[in-house]
C-alpha atoms as a PDB file:
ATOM      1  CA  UNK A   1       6.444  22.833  -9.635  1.00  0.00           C
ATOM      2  CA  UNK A   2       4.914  25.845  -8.519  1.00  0.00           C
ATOM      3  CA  UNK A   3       0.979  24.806  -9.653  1.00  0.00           C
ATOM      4  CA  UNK A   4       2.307  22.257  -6.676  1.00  0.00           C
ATOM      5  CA  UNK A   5       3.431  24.509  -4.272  1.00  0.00           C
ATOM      6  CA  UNK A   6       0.539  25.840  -4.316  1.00  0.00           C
ATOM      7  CA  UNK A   7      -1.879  22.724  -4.513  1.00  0.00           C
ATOM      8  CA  UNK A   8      -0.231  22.193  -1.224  1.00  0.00           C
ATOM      9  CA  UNK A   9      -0.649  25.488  -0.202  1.00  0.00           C
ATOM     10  CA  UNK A  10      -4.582  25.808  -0.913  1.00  0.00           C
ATOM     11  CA  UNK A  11      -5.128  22.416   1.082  1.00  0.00           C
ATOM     12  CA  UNK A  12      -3.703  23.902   4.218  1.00  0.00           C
ATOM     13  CA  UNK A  13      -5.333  27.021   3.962  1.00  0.00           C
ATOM     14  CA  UNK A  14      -9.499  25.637   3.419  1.00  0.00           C
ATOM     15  CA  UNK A  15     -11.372  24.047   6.208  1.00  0.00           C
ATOM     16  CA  UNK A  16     -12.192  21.140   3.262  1.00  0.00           C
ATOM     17  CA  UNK A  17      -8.050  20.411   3.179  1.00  0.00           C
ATOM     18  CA  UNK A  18      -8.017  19.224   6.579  1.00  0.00           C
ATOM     19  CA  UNK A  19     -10.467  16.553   5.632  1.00  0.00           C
ATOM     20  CA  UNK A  20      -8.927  15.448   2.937  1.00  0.00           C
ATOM     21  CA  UNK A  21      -5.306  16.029   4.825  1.00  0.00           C
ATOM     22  CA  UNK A  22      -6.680  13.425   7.585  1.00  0.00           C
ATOM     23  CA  UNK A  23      -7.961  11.062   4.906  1.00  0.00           C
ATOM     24  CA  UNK A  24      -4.819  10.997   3.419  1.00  0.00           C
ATOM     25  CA  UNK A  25      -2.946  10.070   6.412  1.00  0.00           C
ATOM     26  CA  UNK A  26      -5.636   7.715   7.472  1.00  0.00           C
ATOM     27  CA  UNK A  27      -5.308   6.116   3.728  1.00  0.00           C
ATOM     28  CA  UNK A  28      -0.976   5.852   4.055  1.00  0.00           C
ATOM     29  CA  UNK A  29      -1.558   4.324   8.075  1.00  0.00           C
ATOM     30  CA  UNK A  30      -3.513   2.023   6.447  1.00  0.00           C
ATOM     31  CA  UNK A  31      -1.206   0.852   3.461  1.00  0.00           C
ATOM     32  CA  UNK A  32       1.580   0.865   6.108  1.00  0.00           C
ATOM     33  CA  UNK A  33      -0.350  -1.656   7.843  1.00  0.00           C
ATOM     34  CA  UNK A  34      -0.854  -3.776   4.879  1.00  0.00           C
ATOM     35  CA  UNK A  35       2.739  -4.053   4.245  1.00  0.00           C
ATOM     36  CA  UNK A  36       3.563  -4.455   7.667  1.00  0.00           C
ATOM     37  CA  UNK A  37       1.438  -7.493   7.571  1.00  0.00           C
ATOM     38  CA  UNK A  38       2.349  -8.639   4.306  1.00  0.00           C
ATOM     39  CA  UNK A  39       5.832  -8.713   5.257  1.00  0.00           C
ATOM     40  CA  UNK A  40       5.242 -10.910   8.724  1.00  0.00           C
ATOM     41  CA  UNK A  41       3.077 -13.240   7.019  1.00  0.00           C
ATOM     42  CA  UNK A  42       5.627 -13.640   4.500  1.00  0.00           C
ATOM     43  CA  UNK A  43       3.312 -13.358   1.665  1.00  0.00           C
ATOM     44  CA  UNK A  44       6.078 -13.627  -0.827  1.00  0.00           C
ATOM     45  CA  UNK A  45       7.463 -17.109   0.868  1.00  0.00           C
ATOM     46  CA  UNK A  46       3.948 -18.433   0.798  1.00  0.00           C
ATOM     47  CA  UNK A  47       3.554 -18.056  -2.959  1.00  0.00           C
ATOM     48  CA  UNK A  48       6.361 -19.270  -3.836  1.00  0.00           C
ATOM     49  CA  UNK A  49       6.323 -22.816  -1.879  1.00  0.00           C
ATOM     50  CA  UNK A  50       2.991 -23.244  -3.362  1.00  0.00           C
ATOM     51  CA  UNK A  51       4.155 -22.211  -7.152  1.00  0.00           C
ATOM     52  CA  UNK A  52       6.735 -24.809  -6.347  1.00  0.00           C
ATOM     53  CA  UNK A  53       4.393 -27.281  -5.337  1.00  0.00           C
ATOM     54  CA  UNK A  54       2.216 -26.896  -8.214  1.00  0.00           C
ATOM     55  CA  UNK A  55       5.160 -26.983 -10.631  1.00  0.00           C
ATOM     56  CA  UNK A  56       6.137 -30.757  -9.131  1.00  0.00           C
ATOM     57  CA  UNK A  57       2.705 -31.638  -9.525  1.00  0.00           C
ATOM     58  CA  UNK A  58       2.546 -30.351 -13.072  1.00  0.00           C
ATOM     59  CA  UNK A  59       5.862 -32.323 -13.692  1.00  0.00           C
ATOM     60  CA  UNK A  60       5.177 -35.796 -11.971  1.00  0.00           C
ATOM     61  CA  UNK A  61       1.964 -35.898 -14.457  1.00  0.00           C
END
């Protein structure tokens, strides 16, 4: 715990940490946006009706 403490502590004390600080939270906005969108395109509903579809068509062959 404390070689992360001071991980932490390093990155907020060198110049290089803020770059890598900003790419980080650039990184997590992104990934929040892909699950944002993920979520209203109802990605999960999608593949499922189509799984479903394929399914019938598997059976009424």
């Amino acid at each position: 715990m404390g070689s992360i403490k001071a991980f932490i502590a390093s990155q907020i004390r060198e110049e290089d940490g803020a770059d890598s600080n900003a790419f980080a939270m650039l990184l997590g906005s992104v990934a929040a946006a892909i699950a944002s969108a993920a979520a209203l395109l109802d990605v999960n509903g999608i593949f499922t009706s189509m799984g479903s579809k394929v399914l019938a068509l598997i059976a009424g062959s």
